[in-house]
Protein backbone atom coordinates (compact mmCIF):
# COMPACT_ATOMS: atom_id res chain seq x y z
CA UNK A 1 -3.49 -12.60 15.36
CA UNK A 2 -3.68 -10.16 12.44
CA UNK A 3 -0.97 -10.66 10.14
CA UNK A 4 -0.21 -7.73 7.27
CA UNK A 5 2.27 -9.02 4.52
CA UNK A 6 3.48 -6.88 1.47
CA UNK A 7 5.37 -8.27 -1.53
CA UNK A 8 6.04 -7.45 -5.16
CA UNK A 9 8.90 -5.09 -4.26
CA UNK A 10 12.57 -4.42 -6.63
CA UNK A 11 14.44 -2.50 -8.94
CA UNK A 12 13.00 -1.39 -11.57
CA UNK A 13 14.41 1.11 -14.44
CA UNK A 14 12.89 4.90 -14.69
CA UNK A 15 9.21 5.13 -16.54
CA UNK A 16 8.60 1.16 -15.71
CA UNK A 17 5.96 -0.70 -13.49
CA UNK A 18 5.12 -2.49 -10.34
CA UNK A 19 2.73 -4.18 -8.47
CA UNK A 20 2.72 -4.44 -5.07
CA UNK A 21 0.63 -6.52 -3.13
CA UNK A 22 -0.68 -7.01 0.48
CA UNK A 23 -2.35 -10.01 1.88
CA UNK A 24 -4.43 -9.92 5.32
CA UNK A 25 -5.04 -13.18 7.63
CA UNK A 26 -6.08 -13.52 10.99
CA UNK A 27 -9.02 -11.30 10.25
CA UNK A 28 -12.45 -9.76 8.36
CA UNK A 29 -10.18 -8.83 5.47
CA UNK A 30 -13.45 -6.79 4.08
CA UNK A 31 -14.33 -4.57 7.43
CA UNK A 32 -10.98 -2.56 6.63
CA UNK A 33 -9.44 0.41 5.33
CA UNK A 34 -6.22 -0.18 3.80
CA UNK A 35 -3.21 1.86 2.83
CA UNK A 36 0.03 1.86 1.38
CA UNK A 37 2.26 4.20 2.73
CA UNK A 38 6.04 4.98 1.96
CA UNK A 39 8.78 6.24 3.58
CA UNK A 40 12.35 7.31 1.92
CA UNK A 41 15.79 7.80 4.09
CA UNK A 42 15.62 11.32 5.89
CA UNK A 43 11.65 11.24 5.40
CA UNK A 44 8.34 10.65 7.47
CA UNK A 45 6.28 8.37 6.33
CA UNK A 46 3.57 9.17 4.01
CA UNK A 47 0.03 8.09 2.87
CA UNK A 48 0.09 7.11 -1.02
CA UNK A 49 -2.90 5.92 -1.58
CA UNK A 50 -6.04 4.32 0.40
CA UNK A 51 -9.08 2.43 -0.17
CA UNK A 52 -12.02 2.29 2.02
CA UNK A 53 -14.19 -0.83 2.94
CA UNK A 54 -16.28 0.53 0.11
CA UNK A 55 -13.63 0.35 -2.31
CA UNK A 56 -13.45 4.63 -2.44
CA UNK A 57 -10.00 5.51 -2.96
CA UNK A 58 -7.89 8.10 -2.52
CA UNK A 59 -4.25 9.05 -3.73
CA UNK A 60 -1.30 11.83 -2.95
CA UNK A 61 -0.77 14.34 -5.60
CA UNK A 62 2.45 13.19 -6.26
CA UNK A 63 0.79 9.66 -7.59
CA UNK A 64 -1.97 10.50 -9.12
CA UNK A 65 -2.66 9.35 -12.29
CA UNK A 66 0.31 6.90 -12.13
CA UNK A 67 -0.62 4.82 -9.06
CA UNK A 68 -3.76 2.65 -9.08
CA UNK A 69 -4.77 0.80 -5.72
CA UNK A 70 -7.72 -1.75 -5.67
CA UNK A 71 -8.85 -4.87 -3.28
CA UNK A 72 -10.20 -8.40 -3.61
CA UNK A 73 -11.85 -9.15 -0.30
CA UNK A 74 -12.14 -12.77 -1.58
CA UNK A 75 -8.37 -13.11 -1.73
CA UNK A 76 -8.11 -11.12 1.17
CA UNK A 77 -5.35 -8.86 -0.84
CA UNK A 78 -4.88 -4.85 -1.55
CA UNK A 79 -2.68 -4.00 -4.36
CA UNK A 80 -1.05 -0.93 -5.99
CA UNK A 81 -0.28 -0.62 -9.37
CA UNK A 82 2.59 1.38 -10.07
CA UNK A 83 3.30 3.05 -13.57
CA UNK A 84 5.67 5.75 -15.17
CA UNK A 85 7.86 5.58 -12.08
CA UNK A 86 9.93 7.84 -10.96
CA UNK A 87 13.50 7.99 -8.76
CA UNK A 88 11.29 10.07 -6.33
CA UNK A 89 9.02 7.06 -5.75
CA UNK A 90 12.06 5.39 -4.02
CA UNK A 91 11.07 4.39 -0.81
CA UNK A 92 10.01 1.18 1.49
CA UNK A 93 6.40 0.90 1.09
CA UNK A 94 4.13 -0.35 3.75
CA UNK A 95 0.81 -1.62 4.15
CA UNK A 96 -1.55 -0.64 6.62
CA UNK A 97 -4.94 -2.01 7.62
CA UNK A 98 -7.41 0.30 9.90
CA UNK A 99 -10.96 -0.96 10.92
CA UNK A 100 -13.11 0.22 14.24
CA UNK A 101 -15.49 -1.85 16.05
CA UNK A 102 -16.87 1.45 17.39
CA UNK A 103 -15.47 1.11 20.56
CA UNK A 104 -11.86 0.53 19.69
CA UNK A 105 -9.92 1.09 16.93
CA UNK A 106 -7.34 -1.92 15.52
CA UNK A 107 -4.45 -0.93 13.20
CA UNK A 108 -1.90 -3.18 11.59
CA UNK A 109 1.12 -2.12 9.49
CA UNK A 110 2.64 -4.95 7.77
CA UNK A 111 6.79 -5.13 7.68
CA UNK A 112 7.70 -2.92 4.37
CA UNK A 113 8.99 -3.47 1.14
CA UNK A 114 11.55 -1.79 -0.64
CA UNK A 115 11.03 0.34 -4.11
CA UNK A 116 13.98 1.21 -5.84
CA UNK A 117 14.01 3.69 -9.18
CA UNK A 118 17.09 3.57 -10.94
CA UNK A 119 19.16 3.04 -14.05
């Protein structure tokens, strides 16, 4: 069974940093796509950033430039660096892993965890 677990969540003051982190078991860690997503109260949830099995990444507008996401297949972990944040960037953040076998496709979101901005 495929397990998707985020940490590295909190408070943290306007302008600061975080790193989040997301650990795969249960699976090929390296045959996926991951992504962190977020999703703020009154919102859909949205794609921040994404790295292929390649390691070719790509980021919303709204991140770029402050967000940094990278993998190490041989910890089995994805993780997004978060910089010069902002109260916008409030949210619950969530991982998700996407691979195909070419037959099926297998997706995996892991259970969230909360960003908070503030002063």
């Amino acid at each position: 069974q495929v397990q998707v677990v985020e940490s590295g969540g909190g408070l943290v003051q306007p302008g600061g940093s975080l790193r989040l982190s997301c650990a795969v078991s249960g699976s090929i860690f390296s045959m996926y796509a991951m992504g962190w997503y977020r999703q703020a109260p009154g919102n859909q949830r949205e794609l921040v950033a994404a790295i292929t099995s390649g390691g070719i990444t790509n980021y919303a507008d709204s991140v770029k430039g402050r967000f940094t996401i990278s993998r190490d297949n041989a910890k089995n972990t994805v993780y997004l660096q978060m910089n010069s944040l902002k109260p916008d960037d409030t949210a619950v953040y969530y991982c998700n892993a996407d691979t195909t076998d070419g037959i099926a496709r297998y997706n995996y979101w892991g259970q969230g965890t909360q960003v908070t901005v503030s002063s």
